[in-house]
Protein backbone atom coordinates (compact mmCIF):
# COMPACT_ATOMS: atom_id res chain seq x y z
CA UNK A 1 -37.48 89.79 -74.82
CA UNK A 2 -33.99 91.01 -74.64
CA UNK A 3 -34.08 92.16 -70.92
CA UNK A 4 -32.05 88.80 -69.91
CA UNK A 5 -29.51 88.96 -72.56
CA UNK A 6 -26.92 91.01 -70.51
CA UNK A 7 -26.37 93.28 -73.38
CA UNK A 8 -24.13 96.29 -72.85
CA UNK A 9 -21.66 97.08 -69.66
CA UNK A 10 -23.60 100.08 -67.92
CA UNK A 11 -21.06 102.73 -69.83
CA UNK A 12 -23.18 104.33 -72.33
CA UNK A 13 -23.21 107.76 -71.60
CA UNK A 14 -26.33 110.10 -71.58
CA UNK A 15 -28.72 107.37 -70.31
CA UNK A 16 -29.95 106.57 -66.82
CA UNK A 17 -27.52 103.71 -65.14
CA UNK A 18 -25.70 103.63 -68.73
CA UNK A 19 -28.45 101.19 -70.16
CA UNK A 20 -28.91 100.62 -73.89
CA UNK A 21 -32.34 103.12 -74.64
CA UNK A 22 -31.82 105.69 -76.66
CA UNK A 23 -30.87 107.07 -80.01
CA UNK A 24 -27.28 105.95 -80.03
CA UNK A 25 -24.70 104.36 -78.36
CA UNK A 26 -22.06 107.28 -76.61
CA UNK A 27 -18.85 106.08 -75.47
CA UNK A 28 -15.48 107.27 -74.28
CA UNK A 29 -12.64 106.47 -76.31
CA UNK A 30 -9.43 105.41 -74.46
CA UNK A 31 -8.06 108.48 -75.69
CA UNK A 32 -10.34 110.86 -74.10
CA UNK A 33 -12.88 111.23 -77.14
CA UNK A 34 -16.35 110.40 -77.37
CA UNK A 35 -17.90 108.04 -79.81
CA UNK A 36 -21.27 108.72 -80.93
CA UNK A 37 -22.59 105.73 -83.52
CA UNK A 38 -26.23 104.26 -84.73
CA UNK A 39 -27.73 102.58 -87.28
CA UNK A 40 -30.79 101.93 -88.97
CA UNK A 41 -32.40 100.70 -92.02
CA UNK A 42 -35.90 101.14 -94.01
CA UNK A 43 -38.18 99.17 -96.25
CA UNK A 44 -39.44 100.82 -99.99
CA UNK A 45 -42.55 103.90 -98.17
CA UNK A 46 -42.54 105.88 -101.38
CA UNK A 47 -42.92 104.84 -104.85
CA UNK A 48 -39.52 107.38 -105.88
CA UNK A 49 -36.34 105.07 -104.99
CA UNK A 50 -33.88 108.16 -104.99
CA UNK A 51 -36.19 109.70 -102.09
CA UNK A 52 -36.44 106.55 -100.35
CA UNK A 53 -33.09 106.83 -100.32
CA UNK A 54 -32.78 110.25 -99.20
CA UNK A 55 -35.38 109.44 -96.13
CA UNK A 56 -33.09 106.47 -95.26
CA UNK A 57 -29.93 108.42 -94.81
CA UNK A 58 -31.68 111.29 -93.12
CA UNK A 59 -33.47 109.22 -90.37
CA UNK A 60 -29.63 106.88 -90.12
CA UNK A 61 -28.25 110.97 -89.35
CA UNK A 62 -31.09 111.70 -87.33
CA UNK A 63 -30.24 110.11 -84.44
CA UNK A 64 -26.65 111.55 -84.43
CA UNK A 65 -28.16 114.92 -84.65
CA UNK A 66 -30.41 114.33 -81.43
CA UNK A 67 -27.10 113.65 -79.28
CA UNK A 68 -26.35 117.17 -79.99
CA UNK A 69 -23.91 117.15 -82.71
CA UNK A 70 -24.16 118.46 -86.20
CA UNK A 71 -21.52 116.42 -87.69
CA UNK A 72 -21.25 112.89 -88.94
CA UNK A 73 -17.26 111.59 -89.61
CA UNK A 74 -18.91 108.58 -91.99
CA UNK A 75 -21.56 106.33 -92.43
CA UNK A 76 -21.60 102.82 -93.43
CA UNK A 77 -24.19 102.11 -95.89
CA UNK A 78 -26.21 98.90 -95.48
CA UNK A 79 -28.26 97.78 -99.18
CA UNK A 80 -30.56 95.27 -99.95
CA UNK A 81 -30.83 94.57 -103.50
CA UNK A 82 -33.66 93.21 -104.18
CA UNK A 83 -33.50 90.05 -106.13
CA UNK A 84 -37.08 89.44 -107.00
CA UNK A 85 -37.59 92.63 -109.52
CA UNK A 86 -36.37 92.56 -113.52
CA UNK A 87 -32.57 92.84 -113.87
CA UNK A 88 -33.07 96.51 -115.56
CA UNK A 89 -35.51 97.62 -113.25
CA UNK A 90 -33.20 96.61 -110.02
CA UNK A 91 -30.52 97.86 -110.98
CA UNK A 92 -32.20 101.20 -112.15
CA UNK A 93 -33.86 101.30 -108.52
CA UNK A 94 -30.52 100.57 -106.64
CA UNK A 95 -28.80 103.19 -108.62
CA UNK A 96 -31.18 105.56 -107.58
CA UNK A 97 -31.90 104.43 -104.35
CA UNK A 98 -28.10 104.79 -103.30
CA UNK A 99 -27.66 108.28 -105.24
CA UNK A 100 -30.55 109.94 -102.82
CA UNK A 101 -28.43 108.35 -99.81
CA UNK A 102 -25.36 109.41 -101.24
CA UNK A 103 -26.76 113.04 -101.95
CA UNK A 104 -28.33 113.32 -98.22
CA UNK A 105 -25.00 112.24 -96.63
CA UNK A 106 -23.12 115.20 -99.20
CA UNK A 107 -25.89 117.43 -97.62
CA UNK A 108 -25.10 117.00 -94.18
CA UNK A 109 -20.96 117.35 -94.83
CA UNK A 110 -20.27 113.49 -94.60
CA UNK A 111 -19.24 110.52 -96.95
CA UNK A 112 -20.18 106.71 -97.71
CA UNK A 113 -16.64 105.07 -96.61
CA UNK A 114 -18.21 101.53 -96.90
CA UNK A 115 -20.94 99.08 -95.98
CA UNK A 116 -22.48 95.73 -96.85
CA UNK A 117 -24.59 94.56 -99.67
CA UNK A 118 -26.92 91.51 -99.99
CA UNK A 119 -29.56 89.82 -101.92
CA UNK A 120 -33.37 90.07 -100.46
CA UNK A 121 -37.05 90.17 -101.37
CA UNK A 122 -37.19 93.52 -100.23
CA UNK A 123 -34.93 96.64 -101.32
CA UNK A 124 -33.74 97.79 -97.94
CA UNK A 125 -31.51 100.91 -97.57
CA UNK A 126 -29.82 101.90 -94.33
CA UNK A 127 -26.54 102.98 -92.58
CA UNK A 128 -23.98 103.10 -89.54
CA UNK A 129 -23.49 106.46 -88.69
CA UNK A 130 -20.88 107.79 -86.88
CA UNK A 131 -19.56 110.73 -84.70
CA UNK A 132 -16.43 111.69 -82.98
CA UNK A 133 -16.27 114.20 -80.60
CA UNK A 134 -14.38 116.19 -77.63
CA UNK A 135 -15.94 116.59 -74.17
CA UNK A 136 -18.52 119.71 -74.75
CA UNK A 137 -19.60 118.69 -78.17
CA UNK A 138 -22.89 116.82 -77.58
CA UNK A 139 -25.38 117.07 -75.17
CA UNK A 140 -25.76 114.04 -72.38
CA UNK A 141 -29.51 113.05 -72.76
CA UNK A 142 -30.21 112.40 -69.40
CA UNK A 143 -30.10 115.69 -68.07
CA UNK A 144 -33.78 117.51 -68.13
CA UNK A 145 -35.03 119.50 -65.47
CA UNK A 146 -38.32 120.63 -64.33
CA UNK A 147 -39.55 123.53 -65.44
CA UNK A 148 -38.01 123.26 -68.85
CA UNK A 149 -40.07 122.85 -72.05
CA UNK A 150 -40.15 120.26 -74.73
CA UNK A 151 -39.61 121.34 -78.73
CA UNK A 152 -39.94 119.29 -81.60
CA UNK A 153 -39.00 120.76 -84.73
CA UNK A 154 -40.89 118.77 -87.41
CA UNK A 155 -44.59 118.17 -87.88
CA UNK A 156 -46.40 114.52 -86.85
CA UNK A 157 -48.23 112.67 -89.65
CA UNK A 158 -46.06 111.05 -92.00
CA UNK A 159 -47.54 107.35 -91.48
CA UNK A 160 -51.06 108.57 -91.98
CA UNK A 161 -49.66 110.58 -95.26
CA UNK A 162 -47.72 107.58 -96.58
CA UNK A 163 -50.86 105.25 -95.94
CA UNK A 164 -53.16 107.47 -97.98
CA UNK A 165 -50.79 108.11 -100.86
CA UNK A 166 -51.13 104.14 -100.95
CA UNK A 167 -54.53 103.83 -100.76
CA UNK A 168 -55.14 106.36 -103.26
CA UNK A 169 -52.41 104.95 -105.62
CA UNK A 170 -53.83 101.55 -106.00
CA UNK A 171 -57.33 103.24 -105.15
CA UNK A 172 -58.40 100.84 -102.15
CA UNK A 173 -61.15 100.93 -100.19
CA UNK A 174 -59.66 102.99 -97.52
CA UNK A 175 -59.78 105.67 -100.21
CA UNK A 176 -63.23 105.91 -100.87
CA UNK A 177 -63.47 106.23 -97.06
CA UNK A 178 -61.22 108.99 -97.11
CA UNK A 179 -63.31 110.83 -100.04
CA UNK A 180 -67.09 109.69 -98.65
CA UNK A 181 -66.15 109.80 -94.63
CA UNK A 182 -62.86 112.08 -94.26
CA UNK A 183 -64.19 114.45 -97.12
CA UNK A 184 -60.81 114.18 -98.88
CA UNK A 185 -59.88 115.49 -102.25
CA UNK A 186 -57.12 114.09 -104.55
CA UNK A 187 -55.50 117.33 -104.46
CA UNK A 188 -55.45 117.57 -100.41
CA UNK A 189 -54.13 113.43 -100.56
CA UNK A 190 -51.16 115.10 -102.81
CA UNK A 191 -50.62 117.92 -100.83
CA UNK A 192 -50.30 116.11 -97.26
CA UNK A 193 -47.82 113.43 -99.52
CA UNK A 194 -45.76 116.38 -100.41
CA UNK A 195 -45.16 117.83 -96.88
CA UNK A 196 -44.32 114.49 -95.64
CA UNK A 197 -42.13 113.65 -98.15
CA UNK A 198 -40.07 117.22 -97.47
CA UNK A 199 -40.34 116.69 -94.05
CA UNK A 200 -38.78 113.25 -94.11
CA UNK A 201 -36.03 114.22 -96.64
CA UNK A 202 -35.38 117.11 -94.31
CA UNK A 203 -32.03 116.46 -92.14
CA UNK A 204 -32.10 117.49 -88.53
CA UNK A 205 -28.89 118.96 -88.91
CA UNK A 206 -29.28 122.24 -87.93
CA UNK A 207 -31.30 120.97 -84.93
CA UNK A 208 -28.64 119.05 -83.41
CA UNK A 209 -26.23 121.84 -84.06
CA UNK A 210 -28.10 124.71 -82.43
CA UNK A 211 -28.51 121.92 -79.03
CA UNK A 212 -25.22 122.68 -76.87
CA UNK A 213 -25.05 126.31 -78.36
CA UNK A 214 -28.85 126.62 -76.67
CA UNK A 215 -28.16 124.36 -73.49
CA UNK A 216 -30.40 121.36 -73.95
CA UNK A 217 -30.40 119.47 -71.54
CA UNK A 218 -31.82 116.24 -73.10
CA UNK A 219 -32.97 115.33 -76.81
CA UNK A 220 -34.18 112.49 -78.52
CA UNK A 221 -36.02 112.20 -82.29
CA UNK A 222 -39.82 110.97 -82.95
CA UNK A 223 -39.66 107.78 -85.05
CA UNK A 224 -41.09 104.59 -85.08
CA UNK A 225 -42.68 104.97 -81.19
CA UNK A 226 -44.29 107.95 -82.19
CA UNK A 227 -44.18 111.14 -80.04
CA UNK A 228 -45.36 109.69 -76.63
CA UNK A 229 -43.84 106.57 -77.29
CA UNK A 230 -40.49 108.36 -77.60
CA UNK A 231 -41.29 111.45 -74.27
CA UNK A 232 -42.06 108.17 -72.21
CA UNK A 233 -38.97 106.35 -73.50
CA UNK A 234 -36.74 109.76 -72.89
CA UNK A 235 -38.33 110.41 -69.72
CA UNK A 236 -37.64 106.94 -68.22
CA UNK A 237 -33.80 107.63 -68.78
CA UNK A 238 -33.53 111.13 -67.22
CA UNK A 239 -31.09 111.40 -63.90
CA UNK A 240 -33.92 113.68 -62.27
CA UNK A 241 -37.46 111.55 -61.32
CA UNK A 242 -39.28 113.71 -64.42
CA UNK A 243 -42.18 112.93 -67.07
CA UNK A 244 -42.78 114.80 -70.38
CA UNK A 245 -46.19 116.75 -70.65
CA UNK A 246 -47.44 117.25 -74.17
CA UNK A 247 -49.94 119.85 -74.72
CA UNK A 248 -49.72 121.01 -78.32
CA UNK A 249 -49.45 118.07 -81.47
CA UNK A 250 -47.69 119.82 -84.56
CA UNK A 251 -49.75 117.71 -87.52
CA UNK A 252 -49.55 117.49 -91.18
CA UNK A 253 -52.40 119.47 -92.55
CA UNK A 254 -55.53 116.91 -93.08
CA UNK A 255 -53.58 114.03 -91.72
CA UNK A 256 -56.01 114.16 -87.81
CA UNK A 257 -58.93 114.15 -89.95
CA UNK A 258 -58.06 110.93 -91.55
CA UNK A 259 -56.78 109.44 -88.71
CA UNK A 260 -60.08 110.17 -86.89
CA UNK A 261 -62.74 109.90 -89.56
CA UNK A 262 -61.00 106.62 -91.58
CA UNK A 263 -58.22 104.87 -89.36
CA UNK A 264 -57.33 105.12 -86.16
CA UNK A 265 -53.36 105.58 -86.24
CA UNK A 266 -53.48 106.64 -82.68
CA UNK A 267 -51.89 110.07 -84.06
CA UNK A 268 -53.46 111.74 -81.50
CA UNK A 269 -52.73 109.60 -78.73
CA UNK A 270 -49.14 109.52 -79.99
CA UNK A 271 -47.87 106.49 -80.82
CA UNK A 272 -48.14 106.71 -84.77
CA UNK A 273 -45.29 106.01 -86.20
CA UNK A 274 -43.22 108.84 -87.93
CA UNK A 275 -40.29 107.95 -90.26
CA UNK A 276 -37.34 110.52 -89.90
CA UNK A 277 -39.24 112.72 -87.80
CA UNK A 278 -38.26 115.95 -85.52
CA UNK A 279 -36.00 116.50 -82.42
CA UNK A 280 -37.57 116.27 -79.45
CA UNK A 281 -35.76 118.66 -76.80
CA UNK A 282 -35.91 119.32 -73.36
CA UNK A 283 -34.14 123.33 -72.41
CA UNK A 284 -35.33 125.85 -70.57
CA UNK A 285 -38.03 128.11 -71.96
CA UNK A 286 -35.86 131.01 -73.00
CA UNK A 287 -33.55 128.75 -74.40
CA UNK A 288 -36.42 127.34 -76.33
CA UNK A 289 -37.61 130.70 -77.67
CA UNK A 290 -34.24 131.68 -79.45
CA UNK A 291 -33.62 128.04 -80.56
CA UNK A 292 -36.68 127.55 -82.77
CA UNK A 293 -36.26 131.10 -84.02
CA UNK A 294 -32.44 130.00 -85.01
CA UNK A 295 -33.38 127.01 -86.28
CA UNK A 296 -36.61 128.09 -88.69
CA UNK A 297 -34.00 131.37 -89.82
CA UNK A 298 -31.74 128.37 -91.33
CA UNK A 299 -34.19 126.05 -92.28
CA UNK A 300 -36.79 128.09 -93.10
CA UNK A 301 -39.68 126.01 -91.48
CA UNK A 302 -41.03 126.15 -87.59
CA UNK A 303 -40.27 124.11 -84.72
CA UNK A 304 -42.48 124.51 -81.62
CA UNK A 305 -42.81 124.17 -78.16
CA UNK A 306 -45.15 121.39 -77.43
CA UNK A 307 -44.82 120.50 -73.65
CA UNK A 308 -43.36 120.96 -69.78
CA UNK A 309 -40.80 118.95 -67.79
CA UNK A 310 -42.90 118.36 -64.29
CA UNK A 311 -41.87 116.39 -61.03
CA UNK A 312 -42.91 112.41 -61.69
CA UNK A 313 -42.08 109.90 -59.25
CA UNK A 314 -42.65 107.09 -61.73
CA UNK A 315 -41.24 108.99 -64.59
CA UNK A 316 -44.58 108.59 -66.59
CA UNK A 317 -45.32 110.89 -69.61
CA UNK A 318 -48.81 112.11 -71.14
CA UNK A 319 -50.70 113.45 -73.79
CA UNK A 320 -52.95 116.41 -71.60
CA UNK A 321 -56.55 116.10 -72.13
CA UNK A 322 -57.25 119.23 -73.52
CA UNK A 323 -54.17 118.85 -76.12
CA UNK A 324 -53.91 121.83 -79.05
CA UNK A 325 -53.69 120.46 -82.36
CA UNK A 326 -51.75 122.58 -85.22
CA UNK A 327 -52.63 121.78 -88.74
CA UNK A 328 -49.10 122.25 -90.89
């Protein structure tokens, strides 16, 4: 819809021809810097308005992170106060809702140095992130190679989680299908809610930091395309003629069992939706190795590697038939 619009100038750096795909928009300052910025913003997907929060800030930082850099200079926080709830209970679900996105951006070393507020049926919480760097301090996303391998560092599933905490909440028909088809307990429903809900809290900072120190050559993060959504939109805008080969699919314990035996959220083909999901990274293999042992010594979870870089003249990238599945 937006092909004709002549939108950007060819000068982004890090994407094929300079177009407007990926994460963020990287520029050179006309003093010799680099400006890495973003911005995103989320609806209410868990009932707790300080961890919706929290998720909202982490997924604004995420895409920083997956440019290579560790470290935001600010964010600009974008709220929607929602004007259809009780007086008390909106402002008691603002307040919270900007502490968790307050707390997240104290996490990752940055601070809230403005925004914009407005009315809306819907509390909405978002940001503009921003990141200034030197030449050296972020990795150009456009530069994978065959023969390298593809990590991600966090686990697939949060959509199917976050739909089944829903159905199960306001106990909906989809639930008894979970119990009678899918053989779900309450206890496993909680249990898959609670790794998504650390996962998505979960900054990718330490990801994006460990990227130039481990040579990557090209990174993105798994959102709202899911996982092949996002290799085929990362492989389109590499300099080399490559496409992204996924053979293993990191899930949330119970979450392919669902999405096979209840609803069909095409986890397994790829494009579910994640909400601030892993780095995806392109390096070579022994580069690979030593990053996800860095990165789970400072996290303390895994990150995997889940596919190759291979020669493709149309830059296409698959799911391999005989795909591994992980249950986290």
């Amino acid at each position: 819809m937006l092909r004709d619009m002549n939108l950007g100038d060819g000068n982004n750096l890090g994407t094929r021809e300079g177009r407007i795909a990926l994460d963020c928009s990287v520029r050179e300052t006309r003093q010799g810097n680099f400006v890495i910025s973003t911005t995103d913003f989320f609806f209410p997907l868990v009932e707790s308005p300080y961890l919706q929060g929290r998720i909202g800030a982490a997924n604004v930082l995420s895409d920083l992170y997956a440019e290579g850099t560790g470290e935001c200079d600010f964010v600009l926080m974008l709220l929607a106060v929602c004007r259809d709830m009780e007086k008390e209970v909106r402002e008691i679900c603002t307040r919270e809702m900007v502490r968790g996105f307050r707390d997240a951006c104290d996490e990752a070393g940055t601070t809230v140095s403005g925004g914009q507020t407005v009315m809306n049926p819907w509390p909405i919480i978002g940001g503009v992130a921003t990141s200034i760097v030197a030449k050296g301090e972020f990795v150009h996303s456009d530069g994978a190679r065959v023969g390298d391998v593809v990590v991600l560092t966090k686990p697939l599933g949060t959509q199917v989680a976050v739909n089944v905490q829903e159905w199960r909440v306001d106990d909906k028909p989809l639930w008894k299908k979970c119990r009678d088809a899918g053989g779900l307990s309450v206890s496993e429903a909680e249990t898959m809610m609670h790794t998504a809900v650390c996962s998505m809290t979960r900054l990718n900072r330490h990801g994006g930091q460990l990227m130039t120190k481990h040579h990557a050559h090209a990174g993105t993060d798994v959102t709202g395309f899911g996982i092949l959504g996002h290799a085929q939109n990362l492989s389109e805008n590499q300099a080399e003629e490559v496409g992204l080969h996924i053979h293993t699919l990191p899930c949330i314990q119970q979450t392919v069992k669902v999405n096979d035996a209840v609803f069909d959220f095409q986890l397994t083909k790829g494009y579910s939706a994640e909400t601030s999901g892993g780095l995806m990274i392109c390096m070579s293999r022994e580069d690979a190795e030593a990053y996800c042992e860095e990165l789970e010594r400072l996290d303390g979870f895994p990150a995997w590697i889940i596919g190759d870089v291979v020669t493709s003249k149309d830059r296409t990238s698959k799911i391999v038939e005989d795909v591994t599945i992980l249950e986290i």
